[in-house]
N, C-alpha and C. Protein backbone atom coordinates (compact mmCIF):
# COMPACT_ATOMS: atom_id res chain seq x y z
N UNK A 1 0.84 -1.19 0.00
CA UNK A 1 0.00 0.00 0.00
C UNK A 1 0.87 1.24 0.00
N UNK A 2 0.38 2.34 -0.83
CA UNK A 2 0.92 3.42 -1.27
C UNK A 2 1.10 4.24 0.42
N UNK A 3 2.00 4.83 0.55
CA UNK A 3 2.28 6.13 1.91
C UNK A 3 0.86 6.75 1.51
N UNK A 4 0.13 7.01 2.47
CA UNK A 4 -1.30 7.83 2.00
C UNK A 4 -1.36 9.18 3.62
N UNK A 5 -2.17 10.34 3.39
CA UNK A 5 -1.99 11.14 4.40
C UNK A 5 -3.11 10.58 5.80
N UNK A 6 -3.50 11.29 6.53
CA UNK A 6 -4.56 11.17 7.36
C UNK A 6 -6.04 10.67 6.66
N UNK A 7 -6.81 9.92 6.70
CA UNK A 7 -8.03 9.70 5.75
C UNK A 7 -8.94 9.83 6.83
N UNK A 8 -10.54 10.78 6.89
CA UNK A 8 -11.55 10.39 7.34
C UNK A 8 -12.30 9.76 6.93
N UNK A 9 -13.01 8.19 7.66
CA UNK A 9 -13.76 7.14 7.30
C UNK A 9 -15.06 7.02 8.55
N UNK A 10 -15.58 6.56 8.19
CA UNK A 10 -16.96 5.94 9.39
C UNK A 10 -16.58 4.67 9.25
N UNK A 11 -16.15 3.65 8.57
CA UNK A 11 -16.27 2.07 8.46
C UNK A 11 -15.47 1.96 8.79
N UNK A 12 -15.03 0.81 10.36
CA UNK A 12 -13.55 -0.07 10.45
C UNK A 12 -14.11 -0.87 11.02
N UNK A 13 -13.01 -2.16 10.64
CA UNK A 13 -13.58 -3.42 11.81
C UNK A 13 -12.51 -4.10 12.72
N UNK A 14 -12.92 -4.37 13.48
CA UNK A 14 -11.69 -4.93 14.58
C UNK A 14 -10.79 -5.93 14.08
N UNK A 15 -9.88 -6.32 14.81
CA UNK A 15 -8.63 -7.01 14.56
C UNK A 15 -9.21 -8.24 14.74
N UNK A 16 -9.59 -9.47 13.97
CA UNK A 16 -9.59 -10.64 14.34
C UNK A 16 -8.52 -11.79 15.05
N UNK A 17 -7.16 -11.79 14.81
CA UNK A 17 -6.26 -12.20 15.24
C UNK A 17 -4.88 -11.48 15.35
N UNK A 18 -3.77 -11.77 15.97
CA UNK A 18 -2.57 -11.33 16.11
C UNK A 18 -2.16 -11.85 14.92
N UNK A 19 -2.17 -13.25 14.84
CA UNK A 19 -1.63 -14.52 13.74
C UNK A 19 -1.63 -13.35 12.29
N UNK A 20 -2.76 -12.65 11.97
CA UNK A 20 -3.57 -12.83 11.09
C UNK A 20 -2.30 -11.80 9.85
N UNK A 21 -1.39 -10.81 10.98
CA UNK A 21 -1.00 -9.66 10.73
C UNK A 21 0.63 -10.36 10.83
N UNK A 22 0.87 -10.96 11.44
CA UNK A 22 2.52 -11.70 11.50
C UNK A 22 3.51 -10.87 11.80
N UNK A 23 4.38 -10.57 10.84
CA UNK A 23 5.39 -9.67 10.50
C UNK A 23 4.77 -8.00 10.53
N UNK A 24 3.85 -7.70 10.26
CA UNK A 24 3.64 -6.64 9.80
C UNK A 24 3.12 -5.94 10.71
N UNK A 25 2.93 -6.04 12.08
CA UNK A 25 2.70 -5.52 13.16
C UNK A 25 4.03 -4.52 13.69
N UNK A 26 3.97 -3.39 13.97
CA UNK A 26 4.66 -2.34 14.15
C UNK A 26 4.21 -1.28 15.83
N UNK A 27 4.89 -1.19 16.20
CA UNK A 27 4.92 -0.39 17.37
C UNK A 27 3.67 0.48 17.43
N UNK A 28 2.73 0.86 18.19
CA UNK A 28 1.85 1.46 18.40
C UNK A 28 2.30 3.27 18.68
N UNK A 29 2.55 4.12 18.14
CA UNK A 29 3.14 5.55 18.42
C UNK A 29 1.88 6.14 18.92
N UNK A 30 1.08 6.22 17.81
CA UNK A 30 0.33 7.75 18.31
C UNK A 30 -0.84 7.12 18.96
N UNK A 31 -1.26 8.14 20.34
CA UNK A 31 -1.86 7.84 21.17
C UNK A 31 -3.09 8.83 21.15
N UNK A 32 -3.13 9.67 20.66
CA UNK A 32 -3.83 10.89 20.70
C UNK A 32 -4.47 11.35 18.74
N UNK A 33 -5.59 11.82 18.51
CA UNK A 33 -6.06 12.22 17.21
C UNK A 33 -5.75 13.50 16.91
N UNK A 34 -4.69 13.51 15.62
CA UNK A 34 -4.45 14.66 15.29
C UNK A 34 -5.41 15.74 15.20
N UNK A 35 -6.62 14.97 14.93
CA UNK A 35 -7.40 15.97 14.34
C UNK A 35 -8.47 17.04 15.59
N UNK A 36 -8.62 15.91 16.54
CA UNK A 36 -8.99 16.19 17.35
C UNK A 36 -8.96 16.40 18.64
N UNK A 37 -7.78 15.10 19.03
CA UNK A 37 -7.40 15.13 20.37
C UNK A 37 -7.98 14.01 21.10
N UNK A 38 -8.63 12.95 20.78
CA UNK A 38 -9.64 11.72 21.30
C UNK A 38 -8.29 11.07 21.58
N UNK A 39 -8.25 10.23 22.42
CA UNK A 39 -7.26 8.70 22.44
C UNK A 39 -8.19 7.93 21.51
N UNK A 40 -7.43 7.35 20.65
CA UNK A 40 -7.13 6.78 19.19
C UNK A 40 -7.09 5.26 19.41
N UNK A 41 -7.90 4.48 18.93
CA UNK A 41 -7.60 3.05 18.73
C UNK A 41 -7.14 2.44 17.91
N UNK A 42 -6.50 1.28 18.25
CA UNK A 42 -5.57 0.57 16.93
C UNK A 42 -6.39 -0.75 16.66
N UNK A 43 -7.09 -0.27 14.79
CA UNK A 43 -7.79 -1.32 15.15
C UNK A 43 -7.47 -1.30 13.04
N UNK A 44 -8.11 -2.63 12.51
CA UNK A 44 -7.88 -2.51 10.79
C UNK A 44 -9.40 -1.86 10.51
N UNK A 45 -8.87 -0.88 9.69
CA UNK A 45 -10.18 0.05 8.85
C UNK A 45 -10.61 -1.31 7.67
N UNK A 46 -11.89 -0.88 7.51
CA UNK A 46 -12.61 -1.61 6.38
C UNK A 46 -11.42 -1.33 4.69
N UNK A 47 -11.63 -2.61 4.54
CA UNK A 47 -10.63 -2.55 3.26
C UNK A 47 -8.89 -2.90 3.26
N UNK A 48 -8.58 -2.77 5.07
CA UNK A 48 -7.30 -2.49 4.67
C UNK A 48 -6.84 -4.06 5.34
N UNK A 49 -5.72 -4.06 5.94
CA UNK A 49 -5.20 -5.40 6.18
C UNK A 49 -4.41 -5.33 7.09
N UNK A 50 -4.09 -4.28 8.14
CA UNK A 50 -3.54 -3.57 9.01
C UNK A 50 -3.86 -2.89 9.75
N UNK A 51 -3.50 -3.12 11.23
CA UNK A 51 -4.09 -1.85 12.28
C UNK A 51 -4.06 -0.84 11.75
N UNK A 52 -4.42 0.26 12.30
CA UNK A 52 -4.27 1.53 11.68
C UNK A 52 -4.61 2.41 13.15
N UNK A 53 -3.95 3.78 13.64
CA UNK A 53 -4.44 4.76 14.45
C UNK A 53 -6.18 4.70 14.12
N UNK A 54 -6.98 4.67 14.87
CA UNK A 54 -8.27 5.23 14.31
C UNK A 54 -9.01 6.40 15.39
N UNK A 55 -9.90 7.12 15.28
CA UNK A 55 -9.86 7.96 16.19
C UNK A 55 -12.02 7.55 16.26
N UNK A 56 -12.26 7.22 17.16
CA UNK A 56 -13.30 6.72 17.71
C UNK A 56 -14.53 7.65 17.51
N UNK A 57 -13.91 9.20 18.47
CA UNK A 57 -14.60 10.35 18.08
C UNK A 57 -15.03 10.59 16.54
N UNK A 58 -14.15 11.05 16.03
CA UNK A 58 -14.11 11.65 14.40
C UNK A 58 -14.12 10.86 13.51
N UNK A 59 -13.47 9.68 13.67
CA UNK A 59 -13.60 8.98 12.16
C UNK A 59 -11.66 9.02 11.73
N UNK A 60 -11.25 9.58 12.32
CA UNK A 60 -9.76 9.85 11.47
C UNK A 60 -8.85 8.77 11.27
N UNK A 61 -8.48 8.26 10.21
CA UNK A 61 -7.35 7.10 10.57
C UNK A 61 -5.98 7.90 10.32
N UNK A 62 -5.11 7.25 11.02
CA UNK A 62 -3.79 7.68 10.94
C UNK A 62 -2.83 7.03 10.47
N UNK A 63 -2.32 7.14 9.13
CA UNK A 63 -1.24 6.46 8.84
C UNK A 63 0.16 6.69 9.14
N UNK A 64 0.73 5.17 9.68
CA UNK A 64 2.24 5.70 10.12
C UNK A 64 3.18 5.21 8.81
N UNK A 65 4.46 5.40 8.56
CA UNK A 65 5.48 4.84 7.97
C UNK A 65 6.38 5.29 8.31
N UNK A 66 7.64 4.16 7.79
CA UNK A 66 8.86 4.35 8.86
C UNK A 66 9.98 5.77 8.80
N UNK A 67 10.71 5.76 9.34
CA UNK A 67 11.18 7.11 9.84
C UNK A 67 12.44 6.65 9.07
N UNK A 68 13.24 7.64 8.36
CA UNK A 68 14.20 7.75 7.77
C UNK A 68 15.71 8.66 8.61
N UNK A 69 16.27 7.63 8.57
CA UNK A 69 17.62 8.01 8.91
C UNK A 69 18.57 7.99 8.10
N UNK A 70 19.50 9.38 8.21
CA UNK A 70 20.23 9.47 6.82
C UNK A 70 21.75 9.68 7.36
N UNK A 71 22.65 9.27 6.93
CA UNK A 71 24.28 9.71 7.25
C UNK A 71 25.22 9.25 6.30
N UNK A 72 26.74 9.64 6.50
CA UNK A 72 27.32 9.64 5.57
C UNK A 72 28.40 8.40 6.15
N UNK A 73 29.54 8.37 5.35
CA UNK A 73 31.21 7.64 5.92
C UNK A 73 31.67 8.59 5.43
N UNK A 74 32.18 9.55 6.22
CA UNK A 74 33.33 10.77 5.68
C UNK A 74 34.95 9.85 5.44
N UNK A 75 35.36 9.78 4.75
CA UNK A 75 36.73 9.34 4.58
C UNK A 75 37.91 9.91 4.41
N UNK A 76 38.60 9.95 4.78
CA UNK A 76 40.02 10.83 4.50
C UNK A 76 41.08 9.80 4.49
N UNK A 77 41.13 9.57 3.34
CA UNK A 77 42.62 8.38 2.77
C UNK A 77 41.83 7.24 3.34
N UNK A 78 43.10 6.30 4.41
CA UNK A 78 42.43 4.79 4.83
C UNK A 78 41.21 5.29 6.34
N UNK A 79 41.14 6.33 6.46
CA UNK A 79 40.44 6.64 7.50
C UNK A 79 39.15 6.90 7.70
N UNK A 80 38.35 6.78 8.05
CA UNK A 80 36.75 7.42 8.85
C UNK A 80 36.73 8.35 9.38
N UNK A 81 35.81 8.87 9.55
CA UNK A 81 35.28 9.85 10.72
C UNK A 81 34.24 9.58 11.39
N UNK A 82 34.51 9.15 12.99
CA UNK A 82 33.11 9.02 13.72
C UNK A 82 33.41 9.51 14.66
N UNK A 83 32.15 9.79 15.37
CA UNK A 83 31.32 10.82 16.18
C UNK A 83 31.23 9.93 18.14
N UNK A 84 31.83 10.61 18.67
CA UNK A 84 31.35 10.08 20.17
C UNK A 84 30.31 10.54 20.85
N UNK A 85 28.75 9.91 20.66
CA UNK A 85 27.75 10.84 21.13
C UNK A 85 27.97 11.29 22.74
N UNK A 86 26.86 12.63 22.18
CA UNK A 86 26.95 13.02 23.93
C UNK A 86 25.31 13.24 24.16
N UNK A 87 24.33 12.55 23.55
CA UNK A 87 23.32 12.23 23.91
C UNK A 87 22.78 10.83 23.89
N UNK A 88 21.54 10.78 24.27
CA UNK A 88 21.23 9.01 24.59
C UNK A 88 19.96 8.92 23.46
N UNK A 89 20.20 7.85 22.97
CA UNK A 89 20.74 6.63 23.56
C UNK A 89 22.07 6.72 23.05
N UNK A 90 22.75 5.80 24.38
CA UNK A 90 24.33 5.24 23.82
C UNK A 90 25.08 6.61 23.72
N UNK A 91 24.81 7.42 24.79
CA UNK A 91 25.67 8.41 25.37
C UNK A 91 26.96 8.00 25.35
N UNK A 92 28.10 8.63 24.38
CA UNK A 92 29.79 8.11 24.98
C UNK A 92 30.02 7.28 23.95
N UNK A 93 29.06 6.39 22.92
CA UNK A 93 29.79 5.22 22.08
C UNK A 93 29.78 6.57 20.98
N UNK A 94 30.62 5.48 20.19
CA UNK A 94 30.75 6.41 19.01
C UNK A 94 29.91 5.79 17.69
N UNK A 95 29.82 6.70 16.68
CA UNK A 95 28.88 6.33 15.70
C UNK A 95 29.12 7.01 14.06
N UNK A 96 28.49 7.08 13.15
CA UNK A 96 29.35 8.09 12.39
C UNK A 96 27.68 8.70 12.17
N UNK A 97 28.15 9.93 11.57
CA UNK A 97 27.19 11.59 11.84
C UNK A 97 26.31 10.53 11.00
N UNK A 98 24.97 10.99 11.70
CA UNK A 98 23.64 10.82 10.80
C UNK A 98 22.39 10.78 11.81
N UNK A 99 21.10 11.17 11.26
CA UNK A 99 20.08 11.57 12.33
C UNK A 99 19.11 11.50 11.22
N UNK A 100 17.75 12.01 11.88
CA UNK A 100 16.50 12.04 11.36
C UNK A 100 16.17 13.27 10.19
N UNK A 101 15.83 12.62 9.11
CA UNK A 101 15.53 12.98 7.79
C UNK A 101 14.63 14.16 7.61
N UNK A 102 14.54 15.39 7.45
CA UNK A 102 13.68 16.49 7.72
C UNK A 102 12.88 16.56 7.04
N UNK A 103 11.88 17.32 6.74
CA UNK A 103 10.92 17.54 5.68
C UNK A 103 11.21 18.84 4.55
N UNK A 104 11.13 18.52 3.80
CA UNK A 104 11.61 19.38 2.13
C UNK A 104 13.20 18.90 2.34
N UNK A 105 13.77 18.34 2.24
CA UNK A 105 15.04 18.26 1.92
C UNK A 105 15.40 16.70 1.07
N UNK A 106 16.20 16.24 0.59
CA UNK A 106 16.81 15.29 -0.30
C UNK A 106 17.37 13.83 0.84
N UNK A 107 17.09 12.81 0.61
CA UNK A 107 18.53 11.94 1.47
C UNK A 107 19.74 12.40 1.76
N UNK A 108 19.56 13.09 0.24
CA UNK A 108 21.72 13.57 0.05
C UNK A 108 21.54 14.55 1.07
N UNK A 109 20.55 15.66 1.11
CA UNK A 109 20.74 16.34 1.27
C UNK A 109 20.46 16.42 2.94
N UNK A 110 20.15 15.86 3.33
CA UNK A 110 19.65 15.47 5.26
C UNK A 110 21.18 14.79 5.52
N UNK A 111 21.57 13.93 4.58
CA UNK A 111 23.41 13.68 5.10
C UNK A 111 24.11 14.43 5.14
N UNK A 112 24.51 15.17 4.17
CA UNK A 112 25.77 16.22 4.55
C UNK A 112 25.02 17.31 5.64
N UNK A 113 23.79 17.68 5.81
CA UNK A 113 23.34 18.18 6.69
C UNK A 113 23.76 17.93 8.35
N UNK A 114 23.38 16.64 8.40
CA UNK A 114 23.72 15.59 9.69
C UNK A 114 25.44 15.83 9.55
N UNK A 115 25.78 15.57 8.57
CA UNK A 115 27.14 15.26 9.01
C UNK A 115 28.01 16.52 9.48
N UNK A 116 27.48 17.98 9.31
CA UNK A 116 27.66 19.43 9.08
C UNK A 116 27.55 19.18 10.79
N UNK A 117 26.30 19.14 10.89
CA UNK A 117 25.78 19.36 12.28
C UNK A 117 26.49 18.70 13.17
N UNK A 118 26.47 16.99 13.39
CA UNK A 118 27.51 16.42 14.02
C UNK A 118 28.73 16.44 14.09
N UNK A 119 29.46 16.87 13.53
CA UNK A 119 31.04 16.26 13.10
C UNK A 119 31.42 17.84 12.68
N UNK A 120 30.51 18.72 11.99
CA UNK A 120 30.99 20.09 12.00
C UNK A 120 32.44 19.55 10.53
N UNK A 121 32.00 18.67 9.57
CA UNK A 121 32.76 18.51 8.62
C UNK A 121 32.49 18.75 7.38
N UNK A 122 33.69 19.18 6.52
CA UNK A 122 33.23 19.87 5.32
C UNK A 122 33.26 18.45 4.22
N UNK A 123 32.29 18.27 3.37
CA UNK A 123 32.59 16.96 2.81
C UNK A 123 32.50 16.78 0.87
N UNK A 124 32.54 16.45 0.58
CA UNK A 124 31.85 16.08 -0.65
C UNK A 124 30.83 15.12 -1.11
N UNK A 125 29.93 14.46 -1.12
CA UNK A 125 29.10 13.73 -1.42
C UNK A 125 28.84 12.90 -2.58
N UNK A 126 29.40 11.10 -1.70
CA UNK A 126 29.65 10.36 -3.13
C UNK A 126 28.41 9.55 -3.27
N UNK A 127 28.45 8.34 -3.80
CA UNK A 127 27.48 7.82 -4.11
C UNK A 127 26.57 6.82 -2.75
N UNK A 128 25.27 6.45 -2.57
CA UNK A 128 24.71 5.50 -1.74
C UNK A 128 25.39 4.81 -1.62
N UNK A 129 25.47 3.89 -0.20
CA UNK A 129 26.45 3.17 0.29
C UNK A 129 25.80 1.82 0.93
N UNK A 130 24.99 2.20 1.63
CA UNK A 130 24.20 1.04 2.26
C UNK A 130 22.70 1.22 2.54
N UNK A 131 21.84 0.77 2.60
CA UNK A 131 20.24 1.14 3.19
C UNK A 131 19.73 -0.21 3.35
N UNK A 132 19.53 0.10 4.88
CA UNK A 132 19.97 -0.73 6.09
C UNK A 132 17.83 -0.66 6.62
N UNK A 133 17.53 -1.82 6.20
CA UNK A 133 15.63 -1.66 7.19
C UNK A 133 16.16 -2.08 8.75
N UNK A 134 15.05 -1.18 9.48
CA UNK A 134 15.20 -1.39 11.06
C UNK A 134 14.18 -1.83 11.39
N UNK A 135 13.15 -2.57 10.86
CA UNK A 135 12.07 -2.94 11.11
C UNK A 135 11.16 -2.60 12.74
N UNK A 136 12.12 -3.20 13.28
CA UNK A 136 11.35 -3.90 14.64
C UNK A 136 11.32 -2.19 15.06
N UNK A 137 11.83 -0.92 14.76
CA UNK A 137 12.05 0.29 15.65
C UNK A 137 11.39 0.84 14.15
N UNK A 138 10.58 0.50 13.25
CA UNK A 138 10.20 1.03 12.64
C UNK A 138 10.92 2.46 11.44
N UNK A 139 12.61 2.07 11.11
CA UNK A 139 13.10 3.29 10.55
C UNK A 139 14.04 2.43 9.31
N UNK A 140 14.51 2.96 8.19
CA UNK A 140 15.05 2.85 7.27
C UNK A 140 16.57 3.81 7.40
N UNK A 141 17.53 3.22 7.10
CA UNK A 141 19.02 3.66 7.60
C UNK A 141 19.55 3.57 6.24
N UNK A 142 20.06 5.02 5.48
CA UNK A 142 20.41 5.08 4.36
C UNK A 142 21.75 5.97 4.70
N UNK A 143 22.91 4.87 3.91
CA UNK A 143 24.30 5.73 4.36
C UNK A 143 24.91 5.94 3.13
N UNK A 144 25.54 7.31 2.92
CA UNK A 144 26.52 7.69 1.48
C UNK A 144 28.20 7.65 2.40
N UNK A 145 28.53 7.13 1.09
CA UNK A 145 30.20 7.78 1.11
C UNK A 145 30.70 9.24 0.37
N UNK A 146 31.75 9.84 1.43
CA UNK A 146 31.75 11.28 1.32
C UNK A 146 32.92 10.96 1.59
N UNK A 147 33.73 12.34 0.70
CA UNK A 147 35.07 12.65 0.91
C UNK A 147 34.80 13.85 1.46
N UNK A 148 35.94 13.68 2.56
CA UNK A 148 36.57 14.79 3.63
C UNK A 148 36.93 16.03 2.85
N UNK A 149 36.72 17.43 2.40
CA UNK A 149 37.87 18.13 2.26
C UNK A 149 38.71 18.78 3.00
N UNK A 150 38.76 18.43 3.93
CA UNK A 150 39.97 18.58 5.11
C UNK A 150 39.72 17.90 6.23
N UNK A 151 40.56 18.25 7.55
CA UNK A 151 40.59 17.58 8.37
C UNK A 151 40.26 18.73 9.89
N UNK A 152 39.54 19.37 9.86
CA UNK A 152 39.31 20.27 10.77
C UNK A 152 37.68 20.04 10.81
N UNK A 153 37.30 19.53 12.17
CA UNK A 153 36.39 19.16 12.36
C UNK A 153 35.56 21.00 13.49
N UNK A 154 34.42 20.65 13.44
CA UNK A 154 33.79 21.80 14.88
C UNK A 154 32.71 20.81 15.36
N UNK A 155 32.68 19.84 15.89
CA UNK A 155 31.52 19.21 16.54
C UNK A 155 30.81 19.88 17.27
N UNK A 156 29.20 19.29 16.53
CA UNK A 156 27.85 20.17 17.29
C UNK A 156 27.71 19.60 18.71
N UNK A 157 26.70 20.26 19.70
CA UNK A 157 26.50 20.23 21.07
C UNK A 157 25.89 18.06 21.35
N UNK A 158 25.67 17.66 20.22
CA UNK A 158 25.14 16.61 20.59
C UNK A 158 26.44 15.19 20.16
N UNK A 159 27.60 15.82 20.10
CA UNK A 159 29.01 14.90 19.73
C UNK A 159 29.88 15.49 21.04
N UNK A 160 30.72 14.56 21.63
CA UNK A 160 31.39 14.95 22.37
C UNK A 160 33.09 15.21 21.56
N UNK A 161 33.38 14.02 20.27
CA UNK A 161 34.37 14.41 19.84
C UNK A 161 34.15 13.83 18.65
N UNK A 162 34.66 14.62 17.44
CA UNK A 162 34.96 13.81 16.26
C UNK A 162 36.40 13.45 15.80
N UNK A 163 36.84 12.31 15.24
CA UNK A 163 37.62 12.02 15.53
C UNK A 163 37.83 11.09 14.06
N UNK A 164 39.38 10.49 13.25
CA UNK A 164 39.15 9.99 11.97
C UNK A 164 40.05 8.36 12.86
N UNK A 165 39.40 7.47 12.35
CA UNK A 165 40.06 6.10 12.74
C UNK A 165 40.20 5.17 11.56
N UNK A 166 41.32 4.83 11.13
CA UNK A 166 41.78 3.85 10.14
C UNK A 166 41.03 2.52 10.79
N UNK A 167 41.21 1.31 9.79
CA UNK A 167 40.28 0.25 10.31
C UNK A 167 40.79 -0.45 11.63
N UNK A 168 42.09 -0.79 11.96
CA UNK A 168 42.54 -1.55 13.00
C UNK A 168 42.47 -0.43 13.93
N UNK A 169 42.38 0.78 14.15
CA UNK A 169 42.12 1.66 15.38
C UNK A 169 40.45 2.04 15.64
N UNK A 170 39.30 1.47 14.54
CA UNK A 170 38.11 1.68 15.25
C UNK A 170 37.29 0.71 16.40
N UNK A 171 36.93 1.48 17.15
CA UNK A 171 36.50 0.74 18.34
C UNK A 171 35.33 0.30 18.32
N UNK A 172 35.74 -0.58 17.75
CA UNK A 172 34.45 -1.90 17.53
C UNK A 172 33.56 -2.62 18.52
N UNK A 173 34.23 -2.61 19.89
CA UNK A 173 33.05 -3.14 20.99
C UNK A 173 32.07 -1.62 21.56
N UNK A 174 32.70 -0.26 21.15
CA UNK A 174 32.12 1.15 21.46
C UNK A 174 30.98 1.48 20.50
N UNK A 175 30.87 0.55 19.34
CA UNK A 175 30.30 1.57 18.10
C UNK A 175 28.71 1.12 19.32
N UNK A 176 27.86 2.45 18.26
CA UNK A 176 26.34 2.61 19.19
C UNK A 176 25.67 1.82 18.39
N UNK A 177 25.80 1.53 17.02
CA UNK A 177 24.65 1.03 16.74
C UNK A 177 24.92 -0.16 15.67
N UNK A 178 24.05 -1.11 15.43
CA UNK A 178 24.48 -2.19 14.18
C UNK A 178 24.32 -1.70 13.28
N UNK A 179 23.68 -0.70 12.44
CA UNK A 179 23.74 -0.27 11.13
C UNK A 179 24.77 0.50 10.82
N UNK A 180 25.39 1.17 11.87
CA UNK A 180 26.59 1.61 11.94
C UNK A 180 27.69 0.68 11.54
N UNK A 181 27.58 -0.11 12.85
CA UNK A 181 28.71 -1.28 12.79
C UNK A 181 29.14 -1.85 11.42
N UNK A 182 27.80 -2.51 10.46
CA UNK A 182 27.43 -3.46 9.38
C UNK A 182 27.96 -2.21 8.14
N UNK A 183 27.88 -1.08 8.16
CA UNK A 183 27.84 0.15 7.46
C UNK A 183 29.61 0.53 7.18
N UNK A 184 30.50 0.43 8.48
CA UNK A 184 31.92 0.18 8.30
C UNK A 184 32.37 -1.21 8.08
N UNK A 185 31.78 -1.88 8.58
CA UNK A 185 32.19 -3.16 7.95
C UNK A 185 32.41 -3.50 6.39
N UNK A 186 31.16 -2.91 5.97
CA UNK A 186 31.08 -2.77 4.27
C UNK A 186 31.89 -1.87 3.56
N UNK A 187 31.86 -0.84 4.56
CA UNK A 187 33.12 0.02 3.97
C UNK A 187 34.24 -0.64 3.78
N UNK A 188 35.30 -1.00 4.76
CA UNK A 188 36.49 -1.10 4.92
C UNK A 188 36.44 -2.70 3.91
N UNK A 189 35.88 -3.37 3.56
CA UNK A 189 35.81 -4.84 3.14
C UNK A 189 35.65 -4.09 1.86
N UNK A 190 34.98 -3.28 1.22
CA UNK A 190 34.84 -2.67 -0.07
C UNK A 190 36.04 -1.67 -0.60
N UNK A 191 36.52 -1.65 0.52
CA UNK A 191 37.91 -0.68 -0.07
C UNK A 191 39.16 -1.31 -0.06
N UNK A 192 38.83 -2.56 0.76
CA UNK A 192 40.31 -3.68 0.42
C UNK A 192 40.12 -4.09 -0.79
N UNK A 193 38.49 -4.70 -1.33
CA UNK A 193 38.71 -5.31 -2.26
C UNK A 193 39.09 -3.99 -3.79
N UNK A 194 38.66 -2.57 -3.73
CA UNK A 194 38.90 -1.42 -4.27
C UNK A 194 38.05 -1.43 -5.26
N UNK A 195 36.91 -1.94 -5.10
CA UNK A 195 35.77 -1.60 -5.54
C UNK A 195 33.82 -1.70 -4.83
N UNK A 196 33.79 -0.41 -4.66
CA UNK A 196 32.80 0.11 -3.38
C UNK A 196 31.37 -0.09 -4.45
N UNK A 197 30.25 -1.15 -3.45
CA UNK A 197 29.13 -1.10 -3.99
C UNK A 197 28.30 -0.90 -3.19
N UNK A 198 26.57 -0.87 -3.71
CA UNK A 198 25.35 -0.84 -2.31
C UNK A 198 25.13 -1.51 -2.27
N UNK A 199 24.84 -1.88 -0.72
CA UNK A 199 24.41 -2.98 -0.03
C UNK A 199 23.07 -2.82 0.32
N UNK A 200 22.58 -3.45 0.80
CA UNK A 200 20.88 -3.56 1.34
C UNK A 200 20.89 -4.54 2.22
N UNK A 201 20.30 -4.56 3.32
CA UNK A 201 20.22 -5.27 4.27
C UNK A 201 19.22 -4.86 5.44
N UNK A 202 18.83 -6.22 6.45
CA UNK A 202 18.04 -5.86 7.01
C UNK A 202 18.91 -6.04 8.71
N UNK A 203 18.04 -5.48 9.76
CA UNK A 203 18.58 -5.44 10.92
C UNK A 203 17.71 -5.88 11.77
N UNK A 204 17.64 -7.13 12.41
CA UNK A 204 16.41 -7.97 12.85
C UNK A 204 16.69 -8.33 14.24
């Protein structure tokens, strides 16, 4: 089913089973009706095949879809650049720059953004690198490779340090996250062999 906006309906019918939905059951977010403000039930609208927000009062269903996360691999020669957060989750591990995807802007363009913001680095912007599903947390993890043009970093208030690590100096039991992790892994394995492709993968 197509991304669709808020729809008002009168017809839904309840969930007959858990079984019925399997895989495709997703975290319950919104608790409240945009439209109105009612607490919202999660129940499948007539026609569809999926819970859906529904709003009891008004009629409103609410469609969710997943949240986009965008970042780069800044590189400079055999090196990286990653980020030691200084917010949570995973306060202190390190990670490389990337965050939540804004509205009117590009993939490309929410990465070098993120990576500006975090890491305070000037970059160039190469091609897609990995796009990574997060299913179970409901978000899509899309990473480019970027060249460094220098090495003078200004890290924003939410990095404690940025910092460039060749492959045998990154700290691999510190990194924050697996799409991260799986994301240098592909890097550094794609630049031994000296030819860099996209990957796709899921994180389960």
């Amino acid at each position: 089913m197509m991304p669709r906006a808020s729809t008002h309906i009168d017809a839904h019918r309840r969930l007959g089973s858990a079984a019925k939905l399997g895989a495709m059951i997703v975290p319950q977010r919104i608790k409240h009706c945009r439209r109105c403000g009612s607490a919202v039930d999660y129940l499948i609208p007539e026609g569809d095949n999926r819970e859906r927000a529904i709003c009891p009062a008004c009629g409103e269903i609410h469609y969710e879809n997943p949240i986009n996360v965008v970042g780069t691999v800044p590189a400079w020669g055999d090196q990286v650049l990653l980020c030691r957060r200084n917010i949570e989750p995973r306060k202190g591990l390190w990670t490389l720059p990337a965050g939540f995807l804004e509205l009117g802007e590009s993939t490309a363009e929410g990465a070098c953004r993120e990576t500006d913001e975090e890491a305070g680095a000037r970059i160039e912007l190469e091609g897609l690198f990995t796009i990574l599903n997060v299913v179970r947390a409901g978000q899509l993890h899309l990473f480019y490779r970027a060249r460094l043009l220098d090495t003078q970093f200004a890290p924003g208030p939410e990095t404690i340090e940025a910092q460039l690590f060749a492959e045998h100096q990154v700290p691999w039991a510190e990194i924050a996250f697996r799409t991260v992790r799986q994301t240098l892994e592909h890097y550094f394995a794609d630049r031994r062999r000296g030819r860099f492709e996209i990957h796709a993968g899921d994180i389960a």
